[in-house]
Structures are given as C-alpha cells and as structure tokens.
N, C-alpha and C. Protein backbone atom coordinates (compact mmCIF):
# COMPACT_ATOMS: atom_id res chain seq x y z
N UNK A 1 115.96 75.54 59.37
CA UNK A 1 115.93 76.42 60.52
C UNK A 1 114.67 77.26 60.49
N UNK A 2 114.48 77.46 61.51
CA UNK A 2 112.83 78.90 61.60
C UNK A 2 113.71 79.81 61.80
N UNK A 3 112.40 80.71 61.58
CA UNK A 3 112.63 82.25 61.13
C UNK A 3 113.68 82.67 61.93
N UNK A 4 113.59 82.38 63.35
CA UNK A 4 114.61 83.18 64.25
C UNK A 4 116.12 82.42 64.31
N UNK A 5 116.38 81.92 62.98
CA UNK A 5 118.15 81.22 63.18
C UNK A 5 118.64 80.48 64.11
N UNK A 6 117.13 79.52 64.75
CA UNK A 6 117.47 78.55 65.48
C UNK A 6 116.82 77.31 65.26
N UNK A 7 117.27 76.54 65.32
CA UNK A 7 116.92 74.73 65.38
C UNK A 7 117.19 74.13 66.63
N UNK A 8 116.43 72.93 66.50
CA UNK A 8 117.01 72.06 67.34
C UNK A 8 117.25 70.71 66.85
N UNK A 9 118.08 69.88 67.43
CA UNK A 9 118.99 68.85 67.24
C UNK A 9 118.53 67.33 67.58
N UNK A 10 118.18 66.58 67.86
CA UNK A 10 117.81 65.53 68.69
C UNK A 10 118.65 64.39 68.08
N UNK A 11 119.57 63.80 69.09
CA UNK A 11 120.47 63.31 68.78
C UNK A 11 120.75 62.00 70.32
N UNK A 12 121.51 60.51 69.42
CA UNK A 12 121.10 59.66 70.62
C UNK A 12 122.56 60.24 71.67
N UNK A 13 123.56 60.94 71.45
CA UNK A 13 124.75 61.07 72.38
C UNK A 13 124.46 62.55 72.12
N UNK A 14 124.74 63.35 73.57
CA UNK A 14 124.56 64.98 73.49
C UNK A 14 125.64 64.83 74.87
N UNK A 15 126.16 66.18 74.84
CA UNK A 15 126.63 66.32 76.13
C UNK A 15 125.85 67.34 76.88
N UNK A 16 126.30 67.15 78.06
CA UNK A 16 125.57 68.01 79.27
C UNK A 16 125.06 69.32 79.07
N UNK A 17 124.25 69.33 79.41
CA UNK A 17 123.41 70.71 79.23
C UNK A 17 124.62 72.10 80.11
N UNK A 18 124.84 73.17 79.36
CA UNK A 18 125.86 73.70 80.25
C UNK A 18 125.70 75.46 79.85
N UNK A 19 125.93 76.17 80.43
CA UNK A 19 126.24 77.98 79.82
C UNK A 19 127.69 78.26 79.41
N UNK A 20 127.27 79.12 78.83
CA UNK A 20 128.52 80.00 78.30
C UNK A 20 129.77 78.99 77.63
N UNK A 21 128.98 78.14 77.02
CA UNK A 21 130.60 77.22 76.01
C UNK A 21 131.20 78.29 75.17
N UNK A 22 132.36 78.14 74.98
CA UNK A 22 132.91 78.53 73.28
C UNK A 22 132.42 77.43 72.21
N UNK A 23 131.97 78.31 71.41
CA UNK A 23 131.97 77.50 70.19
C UNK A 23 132.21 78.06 68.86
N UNK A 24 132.60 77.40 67.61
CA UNK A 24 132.96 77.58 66.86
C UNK A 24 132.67 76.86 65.02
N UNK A 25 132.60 77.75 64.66
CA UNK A 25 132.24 76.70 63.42
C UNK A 25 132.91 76.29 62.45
N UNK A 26 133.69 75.36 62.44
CA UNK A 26 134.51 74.66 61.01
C UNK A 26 134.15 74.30 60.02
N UNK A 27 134.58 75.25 58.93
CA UNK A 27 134.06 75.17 57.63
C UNK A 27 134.48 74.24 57.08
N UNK A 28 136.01 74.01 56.96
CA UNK A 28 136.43 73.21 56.36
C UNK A 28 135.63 71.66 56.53
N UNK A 29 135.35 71.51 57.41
CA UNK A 29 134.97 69.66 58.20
C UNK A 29 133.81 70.08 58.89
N UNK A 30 132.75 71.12 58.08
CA UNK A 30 131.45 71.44 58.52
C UNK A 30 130.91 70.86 59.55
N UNK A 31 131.52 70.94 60.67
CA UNK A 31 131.22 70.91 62.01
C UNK A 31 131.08 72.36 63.02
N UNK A 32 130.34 71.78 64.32
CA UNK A 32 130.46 72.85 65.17
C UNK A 32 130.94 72.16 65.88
N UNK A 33 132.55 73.02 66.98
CA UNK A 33 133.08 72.11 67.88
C UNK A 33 132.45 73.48 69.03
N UNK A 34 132.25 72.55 70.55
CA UNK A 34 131.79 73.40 71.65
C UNK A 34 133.30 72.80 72.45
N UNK A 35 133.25 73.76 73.19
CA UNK A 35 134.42 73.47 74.43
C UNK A 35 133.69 74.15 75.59
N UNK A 36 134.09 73.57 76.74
CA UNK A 36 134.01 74.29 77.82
C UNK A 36 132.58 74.44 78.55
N UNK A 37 132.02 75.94 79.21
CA UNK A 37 131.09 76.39 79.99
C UNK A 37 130.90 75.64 81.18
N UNK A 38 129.87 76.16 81.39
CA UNK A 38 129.90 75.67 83.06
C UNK A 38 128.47 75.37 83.19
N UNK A 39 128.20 74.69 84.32
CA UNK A 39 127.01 73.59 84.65
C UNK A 39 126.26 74.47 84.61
N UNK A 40 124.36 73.55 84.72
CA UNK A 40 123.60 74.98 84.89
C UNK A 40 123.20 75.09 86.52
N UNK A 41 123.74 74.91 87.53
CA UNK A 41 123.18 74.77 88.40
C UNK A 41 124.45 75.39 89.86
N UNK A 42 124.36 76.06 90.82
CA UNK A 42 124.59 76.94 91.34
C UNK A 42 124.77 76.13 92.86
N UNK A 43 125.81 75.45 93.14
CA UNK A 43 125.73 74.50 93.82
C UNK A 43 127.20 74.84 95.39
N UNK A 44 127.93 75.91 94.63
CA UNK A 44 129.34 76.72 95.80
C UNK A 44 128.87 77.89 96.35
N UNK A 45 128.57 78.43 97.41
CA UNK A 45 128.58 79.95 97.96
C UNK A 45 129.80 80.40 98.44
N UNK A 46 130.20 81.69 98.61
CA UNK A 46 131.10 81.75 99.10
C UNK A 46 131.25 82.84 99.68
N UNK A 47 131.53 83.02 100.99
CA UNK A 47 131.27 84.39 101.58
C UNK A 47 132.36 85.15 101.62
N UNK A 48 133.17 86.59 101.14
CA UNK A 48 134.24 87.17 101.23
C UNK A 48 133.69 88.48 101.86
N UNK A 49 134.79 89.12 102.21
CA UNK A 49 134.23 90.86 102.77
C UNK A 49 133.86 91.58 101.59
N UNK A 50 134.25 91.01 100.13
CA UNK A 50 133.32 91.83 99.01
C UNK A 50 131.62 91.51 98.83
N UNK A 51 131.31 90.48 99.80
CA UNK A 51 130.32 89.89 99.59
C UNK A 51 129.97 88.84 99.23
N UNK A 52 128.85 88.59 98.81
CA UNK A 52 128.56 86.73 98.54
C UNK A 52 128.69 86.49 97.33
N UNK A 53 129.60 85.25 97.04
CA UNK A 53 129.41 84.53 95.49
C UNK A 53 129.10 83.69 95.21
N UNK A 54 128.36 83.33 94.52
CA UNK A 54 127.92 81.66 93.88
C UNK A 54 128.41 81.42 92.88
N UNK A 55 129.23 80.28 92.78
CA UNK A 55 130.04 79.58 91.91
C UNK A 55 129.08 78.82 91.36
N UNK A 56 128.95 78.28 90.14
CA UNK A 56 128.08 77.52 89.25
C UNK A 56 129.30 75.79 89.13
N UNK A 57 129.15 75.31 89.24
CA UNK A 57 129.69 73.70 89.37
C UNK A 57 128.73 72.35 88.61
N UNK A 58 129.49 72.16 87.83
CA UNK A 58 130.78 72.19 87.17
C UNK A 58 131.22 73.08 86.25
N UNK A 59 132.71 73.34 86.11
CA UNK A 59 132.83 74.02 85.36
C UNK A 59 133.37 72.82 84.22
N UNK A 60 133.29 72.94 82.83
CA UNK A 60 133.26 71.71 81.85
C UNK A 60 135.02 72.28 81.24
N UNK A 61 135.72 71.00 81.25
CA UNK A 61 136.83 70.89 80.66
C UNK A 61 136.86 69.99 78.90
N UNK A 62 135.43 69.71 78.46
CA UNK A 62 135.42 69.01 76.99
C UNK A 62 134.99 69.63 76.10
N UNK A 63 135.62 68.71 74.99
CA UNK A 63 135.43 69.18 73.29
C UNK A 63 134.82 68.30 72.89
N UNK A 64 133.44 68.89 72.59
CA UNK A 64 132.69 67.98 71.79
C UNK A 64 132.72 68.39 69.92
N UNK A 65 131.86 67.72 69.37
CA UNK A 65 131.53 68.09 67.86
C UNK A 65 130.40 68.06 67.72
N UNK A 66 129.34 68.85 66.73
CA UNK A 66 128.22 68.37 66.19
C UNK A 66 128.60 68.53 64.26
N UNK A 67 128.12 67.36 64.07
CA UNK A 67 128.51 66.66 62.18
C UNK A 67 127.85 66.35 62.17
N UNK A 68 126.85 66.28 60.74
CA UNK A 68 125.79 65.51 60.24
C UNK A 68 124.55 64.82 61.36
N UNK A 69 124.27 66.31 62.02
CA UNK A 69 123.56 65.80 63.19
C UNK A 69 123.86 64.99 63.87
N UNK A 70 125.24 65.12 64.61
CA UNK A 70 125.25 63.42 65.68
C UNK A 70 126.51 64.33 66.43
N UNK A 71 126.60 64.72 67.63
CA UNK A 71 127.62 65.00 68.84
C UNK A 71 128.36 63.68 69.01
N UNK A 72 129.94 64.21 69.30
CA UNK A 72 130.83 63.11 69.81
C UNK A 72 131.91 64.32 70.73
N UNK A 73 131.85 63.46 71.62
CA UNK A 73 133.04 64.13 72.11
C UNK A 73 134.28 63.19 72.19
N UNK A 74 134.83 64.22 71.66
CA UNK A 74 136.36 64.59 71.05
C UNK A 74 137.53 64.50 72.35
N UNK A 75 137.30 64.99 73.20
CA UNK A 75 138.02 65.45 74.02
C UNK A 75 137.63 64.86 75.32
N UNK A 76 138.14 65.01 77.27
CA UNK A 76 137.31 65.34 78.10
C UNK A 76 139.21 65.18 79.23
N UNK A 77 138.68 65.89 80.03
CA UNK A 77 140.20 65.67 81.10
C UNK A 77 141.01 67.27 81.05
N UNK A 78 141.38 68.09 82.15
CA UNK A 78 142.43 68.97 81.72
C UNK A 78 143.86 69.29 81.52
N UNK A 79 143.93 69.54 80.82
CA UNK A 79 145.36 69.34 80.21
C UNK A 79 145.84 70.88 80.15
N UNK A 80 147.32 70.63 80.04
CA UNK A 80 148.17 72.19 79.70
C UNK A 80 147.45 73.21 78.44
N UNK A 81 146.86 72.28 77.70
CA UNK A 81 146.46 73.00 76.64
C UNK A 81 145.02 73.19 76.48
N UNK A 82 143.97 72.63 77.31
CA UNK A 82 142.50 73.02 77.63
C UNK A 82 142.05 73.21 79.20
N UNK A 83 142.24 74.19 79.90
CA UNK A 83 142.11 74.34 81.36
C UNK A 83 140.56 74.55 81.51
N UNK A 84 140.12 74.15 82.24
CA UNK A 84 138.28 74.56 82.48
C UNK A 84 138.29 75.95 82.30
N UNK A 85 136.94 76.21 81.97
CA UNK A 85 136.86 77.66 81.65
C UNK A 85 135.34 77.65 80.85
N UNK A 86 135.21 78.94 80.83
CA UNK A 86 133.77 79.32 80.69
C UNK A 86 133.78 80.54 78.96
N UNK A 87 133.02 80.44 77.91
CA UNK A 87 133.09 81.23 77.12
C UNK A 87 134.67 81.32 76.70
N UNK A 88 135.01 82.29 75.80
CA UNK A 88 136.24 82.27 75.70
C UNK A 88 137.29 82.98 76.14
N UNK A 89 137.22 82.90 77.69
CA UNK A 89 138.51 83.28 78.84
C UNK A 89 139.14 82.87 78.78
C-alpha cells in the first residue's frame, strides 16, 4: 500500500463501479465483502413541493468478495434478507 492507506486492485472480474457500498472486512476468511451502493450516475429527477430530487440509478442489490486479489460475486437479486440500499441503511 502507499503512504495514504490506499491501493489499487486490477483484477480480470470487478463489479460495477458504484458509491456508498457497505463494506466489511473478514478476518477470519481474509476477505473484503462489499454489498450494495448505488450507481454513479444521476439518471431519475423528481419534482415534489419540497423541491427537486435526483435519484442516482441503480441502486445495487449484490455481494461481492475481494480474496487473494480476485472479486467474485457471491450474491446478486433481492431478497427478504438483502433489500437494495446504499451504505449501511
């Protein structure tokens, strides 16, 4: 890693470029699993009497992994037990 506690990855399977995932780090099975966030791109408006909103689309419903440098996803579809969602809401 450089000085500032970041790397980068280059890997032949990645998933979508996205904001605000949860992620987490498993010690046990020294992985990082990501879930979730939302697309990067700003694609719903929506006009209410509070004013204007832009929805970001997609919002991501998968669990991926990163292990020994190589992403897989784990997961993808919503279910009772992973609803789309952004960060950890």
């Amino acid at each position: 890693m450089g000085g500032n506690g970041k790397s980068t990855v280059s890997t032949a399977t990645a998933p979508p470029t996205r904001r605000y995932p949860a992620l987490v780090y498993d010690d046990v099975q020294a992985r990082v699993l990501m879930f979730g966030g939302e697309g990067d791109e700003i694609v719903q408006t929506l006009v209410a009497p509070g004013g204007v909103m832009q929805l970001p689309v997609p919002v991501f419903d998968d669990l991926w992994q990163l292990k020994n440098d190589s992403w897989t996803q784990l997961a993808h579809g919503p279910t009772a037990r992973n609803p789309r969602r952004n960060g950890l809401g």
